[in-house]
N, C-alpha and C. Protein backbone atom coordinates (compact mmCIF):
# COMPACT_ATOMS: atom_id res chain seq x y z
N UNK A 1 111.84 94.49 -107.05
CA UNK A 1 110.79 95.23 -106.39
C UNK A 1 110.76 94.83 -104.92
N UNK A 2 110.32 95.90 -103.87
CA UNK A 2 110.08 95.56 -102.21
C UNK A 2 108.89 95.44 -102.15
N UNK A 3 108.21 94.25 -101.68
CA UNK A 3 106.76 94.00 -101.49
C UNK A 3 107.17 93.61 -99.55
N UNK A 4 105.92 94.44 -99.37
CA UNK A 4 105.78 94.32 -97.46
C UNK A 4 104.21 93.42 -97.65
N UNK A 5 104.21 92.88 -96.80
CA UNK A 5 103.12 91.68 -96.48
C UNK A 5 102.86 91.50 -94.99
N UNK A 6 101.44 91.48 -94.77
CA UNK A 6 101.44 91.45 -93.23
C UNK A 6 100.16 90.23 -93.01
N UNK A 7 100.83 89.12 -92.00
CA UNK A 7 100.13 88.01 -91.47
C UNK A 7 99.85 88.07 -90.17
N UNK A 8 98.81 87.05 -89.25
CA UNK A 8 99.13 86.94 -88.27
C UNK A 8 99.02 85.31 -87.97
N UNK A 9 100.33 85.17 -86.80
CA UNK A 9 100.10 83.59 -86.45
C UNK A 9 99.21 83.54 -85.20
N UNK A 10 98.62 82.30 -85.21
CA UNK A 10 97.42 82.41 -83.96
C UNK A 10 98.15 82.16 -82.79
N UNK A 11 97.40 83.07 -81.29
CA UNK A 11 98.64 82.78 -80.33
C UNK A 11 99.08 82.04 -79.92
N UNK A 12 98.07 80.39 -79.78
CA UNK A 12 98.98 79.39 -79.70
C UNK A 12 99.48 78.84 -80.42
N UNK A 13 99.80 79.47 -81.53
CA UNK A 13 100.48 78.30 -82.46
C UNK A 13 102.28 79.18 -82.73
N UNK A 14 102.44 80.45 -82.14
CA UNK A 14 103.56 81.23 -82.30
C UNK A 14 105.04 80.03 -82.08
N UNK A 15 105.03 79.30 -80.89
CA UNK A 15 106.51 78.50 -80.89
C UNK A 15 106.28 77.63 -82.56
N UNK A 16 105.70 77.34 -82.49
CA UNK A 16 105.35 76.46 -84.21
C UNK A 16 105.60 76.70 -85.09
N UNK A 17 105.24 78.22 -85.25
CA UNK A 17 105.46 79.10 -86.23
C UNK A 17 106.86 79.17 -86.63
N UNK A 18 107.31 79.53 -85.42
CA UNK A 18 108.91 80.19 -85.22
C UNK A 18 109.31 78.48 -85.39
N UNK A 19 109.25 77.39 -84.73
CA UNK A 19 110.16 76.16 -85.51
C UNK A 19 109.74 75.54 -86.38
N UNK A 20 109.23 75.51 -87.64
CA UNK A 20 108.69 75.55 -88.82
C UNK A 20 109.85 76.70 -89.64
N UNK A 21 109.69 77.76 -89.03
CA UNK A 21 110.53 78.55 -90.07
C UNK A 21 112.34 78.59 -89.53
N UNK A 22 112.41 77.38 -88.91
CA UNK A 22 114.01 77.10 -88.48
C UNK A 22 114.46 75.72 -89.58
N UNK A 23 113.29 75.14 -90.08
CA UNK A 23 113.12 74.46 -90.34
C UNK A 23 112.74 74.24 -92.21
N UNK A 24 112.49 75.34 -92.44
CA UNK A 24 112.13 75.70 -93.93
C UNK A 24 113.29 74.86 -94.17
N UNK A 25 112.16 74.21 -95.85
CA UNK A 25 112.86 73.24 -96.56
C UNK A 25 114.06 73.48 -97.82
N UNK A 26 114.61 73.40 -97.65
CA UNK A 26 115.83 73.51 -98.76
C UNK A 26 115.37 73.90 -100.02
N UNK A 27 114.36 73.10 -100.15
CA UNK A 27 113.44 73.00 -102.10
C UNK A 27 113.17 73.62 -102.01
N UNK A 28 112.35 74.25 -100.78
CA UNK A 28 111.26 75.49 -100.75
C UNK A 28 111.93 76.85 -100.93
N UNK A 29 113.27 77.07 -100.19
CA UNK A 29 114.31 77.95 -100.69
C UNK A 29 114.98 78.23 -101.58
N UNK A 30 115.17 77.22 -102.61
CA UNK A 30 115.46 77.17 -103.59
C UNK A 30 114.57 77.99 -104.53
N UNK A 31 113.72 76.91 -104.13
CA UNK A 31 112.59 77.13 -105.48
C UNK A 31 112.24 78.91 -105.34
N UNK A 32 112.25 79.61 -104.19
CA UNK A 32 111.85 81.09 -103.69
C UNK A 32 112.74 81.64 -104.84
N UNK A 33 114.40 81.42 -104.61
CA UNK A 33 115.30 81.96 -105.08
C UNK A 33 115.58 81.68 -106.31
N UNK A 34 115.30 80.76 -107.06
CA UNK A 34 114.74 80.74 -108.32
C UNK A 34 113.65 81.50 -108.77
N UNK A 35 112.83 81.53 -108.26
CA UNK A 35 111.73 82.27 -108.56
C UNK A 35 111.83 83.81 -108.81
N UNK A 36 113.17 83.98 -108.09
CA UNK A 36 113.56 85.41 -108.04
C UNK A 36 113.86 86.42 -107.23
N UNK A 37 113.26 85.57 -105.80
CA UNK A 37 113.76 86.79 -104.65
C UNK A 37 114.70 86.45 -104.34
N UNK A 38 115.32 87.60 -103.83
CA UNK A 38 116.76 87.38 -103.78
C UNK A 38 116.81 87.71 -101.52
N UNK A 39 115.72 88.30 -101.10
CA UNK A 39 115.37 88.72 -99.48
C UNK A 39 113.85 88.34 -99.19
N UNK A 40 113.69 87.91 -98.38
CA UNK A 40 112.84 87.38 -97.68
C UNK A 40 113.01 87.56 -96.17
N UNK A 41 112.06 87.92 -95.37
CA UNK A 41 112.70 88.30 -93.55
C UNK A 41 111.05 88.68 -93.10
N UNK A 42 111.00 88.00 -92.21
CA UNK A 42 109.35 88.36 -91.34
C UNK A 42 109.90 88.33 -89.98
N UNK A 43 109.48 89.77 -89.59
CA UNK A 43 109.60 89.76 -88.15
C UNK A 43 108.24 89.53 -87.50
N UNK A 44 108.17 89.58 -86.05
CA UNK A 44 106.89 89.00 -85.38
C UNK A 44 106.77 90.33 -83.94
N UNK A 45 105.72 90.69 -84.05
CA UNK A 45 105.43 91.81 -82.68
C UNK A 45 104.27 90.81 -82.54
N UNK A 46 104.32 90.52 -81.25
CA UNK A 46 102.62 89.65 -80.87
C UNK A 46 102.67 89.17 -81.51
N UNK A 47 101.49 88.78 -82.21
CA UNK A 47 100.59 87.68 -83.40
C UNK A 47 101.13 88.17 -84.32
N UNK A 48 101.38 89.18 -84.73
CA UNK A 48 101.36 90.30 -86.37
C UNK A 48 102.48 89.73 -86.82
N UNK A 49 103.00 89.25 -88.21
CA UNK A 49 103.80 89.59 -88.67
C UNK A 49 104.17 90.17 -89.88
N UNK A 50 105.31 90.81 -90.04
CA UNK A 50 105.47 91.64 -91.11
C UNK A 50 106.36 90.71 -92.07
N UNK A 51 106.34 90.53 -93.64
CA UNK A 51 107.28 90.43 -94.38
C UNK A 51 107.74 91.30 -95.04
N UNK A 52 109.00 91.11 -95.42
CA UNK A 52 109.50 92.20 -97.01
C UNK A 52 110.86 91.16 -97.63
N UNK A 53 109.65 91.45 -98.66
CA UNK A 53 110.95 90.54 -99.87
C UNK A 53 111.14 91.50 -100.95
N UNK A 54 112.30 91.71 -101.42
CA UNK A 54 113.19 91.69 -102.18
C UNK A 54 113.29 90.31 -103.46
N UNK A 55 112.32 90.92 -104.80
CA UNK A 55 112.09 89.94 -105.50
C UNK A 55 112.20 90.81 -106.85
N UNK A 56 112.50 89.93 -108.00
CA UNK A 56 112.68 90.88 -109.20
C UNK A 56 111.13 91.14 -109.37
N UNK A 57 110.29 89.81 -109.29
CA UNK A 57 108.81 90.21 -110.18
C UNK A 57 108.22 89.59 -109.04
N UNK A 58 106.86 89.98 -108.16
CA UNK A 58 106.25 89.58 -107.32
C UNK A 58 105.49 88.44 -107.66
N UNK A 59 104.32 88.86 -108.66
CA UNK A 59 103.22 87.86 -109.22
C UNK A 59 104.04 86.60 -109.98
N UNK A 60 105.19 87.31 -110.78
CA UNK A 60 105.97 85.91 -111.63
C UNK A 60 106.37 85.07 -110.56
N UNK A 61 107.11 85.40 -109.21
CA UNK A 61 107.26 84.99 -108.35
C UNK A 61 105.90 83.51 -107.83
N UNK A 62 105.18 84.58 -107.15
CA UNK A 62 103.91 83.48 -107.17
C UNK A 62 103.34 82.41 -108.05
N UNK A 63 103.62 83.12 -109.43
CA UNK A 63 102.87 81.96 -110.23
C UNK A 63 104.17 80.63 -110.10
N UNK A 64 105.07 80.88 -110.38
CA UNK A 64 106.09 79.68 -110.23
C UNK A 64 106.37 79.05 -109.51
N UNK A 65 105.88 79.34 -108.29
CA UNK A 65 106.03 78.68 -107.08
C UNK A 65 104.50 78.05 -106.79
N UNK A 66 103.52 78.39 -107.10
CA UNK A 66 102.16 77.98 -106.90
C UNK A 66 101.68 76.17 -107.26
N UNK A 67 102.41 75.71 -108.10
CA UNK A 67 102.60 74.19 -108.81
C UNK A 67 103.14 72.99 -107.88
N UNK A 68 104.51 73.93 -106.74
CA UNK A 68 105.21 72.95 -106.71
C UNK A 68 104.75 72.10 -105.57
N UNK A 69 105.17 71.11 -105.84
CA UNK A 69 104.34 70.14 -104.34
C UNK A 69 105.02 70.49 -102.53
N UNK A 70 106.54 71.03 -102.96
CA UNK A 70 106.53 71.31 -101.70
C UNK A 70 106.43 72.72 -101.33
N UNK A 71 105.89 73.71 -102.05
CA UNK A 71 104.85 74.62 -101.56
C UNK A 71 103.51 74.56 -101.07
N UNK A 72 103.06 74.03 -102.06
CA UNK A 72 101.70 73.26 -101.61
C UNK A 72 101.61 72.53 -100.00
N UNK A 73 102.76 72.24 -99.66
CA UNK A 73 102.71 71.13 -98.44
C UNK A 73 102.63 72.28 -97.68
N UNK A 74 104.02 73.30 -97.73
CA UNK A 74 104.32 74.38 -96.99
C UNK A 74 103.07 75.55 -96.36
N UNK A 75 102.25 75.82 -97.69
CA UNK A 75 101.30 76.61 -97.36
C UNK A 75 100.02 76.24 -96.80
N UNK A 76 100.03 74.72 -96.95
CA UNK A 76 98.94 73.76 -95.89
C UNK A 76 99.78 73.87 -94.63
N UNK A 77 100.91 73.40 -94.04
CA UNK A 77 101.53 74.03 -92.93
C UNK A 77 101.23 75.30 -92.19
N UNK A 78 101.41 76.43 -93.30
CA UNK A 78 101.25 77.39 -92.44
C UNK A 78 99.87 77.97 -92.05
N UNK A 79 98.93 77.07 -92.93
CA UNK A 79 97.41 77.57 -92.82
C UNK A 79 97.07 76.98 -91.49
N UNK A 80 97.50 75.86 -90.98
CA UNK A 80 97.04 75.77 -89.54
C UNK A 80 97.96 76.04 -88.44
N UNK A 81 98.56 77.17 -88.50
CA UNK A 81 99.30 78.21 -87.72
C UNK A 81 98.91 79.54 -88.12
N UNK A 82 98.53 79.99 -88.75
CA UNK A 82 98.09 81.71 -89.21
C UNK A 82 96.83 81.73 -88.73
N UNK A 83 96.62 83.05 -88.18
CA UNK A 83 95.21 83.61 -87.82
C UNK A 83 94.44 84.34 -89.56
N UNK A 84 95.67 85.06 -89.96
CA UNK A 84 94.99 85.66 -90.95
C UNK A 84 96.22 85.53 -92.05
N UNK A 85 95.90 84.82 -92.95
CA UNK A 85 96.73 84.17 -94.24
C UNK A 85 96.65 84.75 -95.66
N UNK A 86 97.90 85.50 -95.67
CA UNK A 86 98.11 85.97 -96.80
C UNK A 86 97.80 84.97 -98.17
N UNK A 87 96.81 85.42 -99.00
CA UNK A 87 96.76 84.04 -100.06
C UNK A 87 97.77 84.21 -101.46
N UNK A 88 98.82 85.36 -100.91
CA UNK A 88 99.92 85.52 -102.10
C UNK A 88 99.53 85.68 -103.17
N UNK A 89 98.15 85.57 -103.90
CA UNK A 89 97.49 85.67 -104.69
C UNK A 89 97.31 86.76 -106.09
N UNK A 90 97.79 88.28 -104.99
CA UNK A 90 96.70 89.15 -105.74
C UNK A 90 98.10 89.78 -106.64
N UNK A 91 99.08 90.32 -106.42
CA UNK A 91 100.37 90.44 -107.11
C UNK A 91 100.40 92.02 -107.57
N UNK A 92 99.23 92.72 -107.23
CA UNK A 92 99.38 94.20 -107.70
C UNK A 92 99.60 94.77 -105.89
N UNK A 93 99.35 95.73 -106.26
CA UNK A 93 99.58 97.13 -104.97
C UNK A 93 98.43 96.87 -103.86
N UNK A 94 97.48 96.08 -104.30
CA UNK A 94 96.99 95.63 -102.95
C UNK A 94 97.04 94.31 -102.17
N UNK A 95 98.18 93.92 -102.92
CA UNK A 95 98.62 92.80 -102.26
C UNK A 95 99.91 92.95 -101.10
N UNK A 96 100.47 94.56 -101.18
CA UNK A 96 101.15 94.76 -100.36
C UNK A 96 100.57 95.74 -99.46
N UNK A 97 101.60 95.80 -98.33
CA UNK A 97 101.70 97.34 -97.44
C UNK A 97 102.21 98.22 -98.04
N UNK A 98 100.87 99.27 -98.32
CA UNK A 98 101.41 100.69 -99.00
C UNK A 98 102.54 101.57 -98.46
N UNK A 99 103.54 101.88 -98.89
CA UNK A 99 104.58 102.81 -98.46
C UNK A 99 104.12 103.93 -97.48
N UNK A 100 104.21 104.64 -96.75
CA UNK A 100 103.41 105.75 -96.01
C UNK A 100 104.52 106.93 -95.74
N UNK A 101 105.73 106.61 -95.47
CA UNK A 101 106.85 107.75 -95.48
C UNK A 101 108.41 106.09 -95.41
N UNK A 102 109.37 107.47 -96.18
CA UNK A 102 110.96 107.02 -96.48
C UNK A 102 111.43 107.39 -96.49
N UNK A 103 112.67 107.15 -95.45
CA UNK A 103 113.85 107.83 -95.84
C UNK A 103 114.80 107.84 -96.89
């Protein structure tokens, strides 16, 4: 499934943001790609950013990853860099960006 997700990082914390995610942890990649996605990619306009992953199951996704300690570290990381923090939480259709037109 394509799930789109939209965050924002606060403006001073954008260089942080961006070396933090040069920096993503090996486990933490792992553990994603275990979990099942196979794409992951956030671009950044201003503050906004967009994700889209490419994952077999979204919510199975989340729940398996929700335990591990170095997610847990990760998503305390990114909570004091985000203005507005996706809580990955909700796993149905309003947890993403609704489709609006496709080619």
């Amino acid at each position: 499934m394509r799930v789109a997700l939209h965050t924002r990082v606060r403006a001073d914390r954008i260089d942080a943001y961006e070396a933090a995610h040069r920096e993503v942890p090996a486990e933490l990649t792992a553990a994603i790609r275990a979990a099942g996605a196979t794409e992951w990619t956030i671009w950044r306009s201003g503050t906004d950013l967009f994700h889209l992953l490419e994952v077999e199951d979204y919510p199975a996704m989340i729940a398996a990853l929700e335990e591990l300690p170095v997610n847990a570290a990760w998503q305390t990381r990114m909570a004091d860099l985000l203005e507005v923090v996706h809580d990955y939480s909700a796993g149905g259709a309003d947890a993403t960006l609704p489709v609006v037109w496709q080619l």
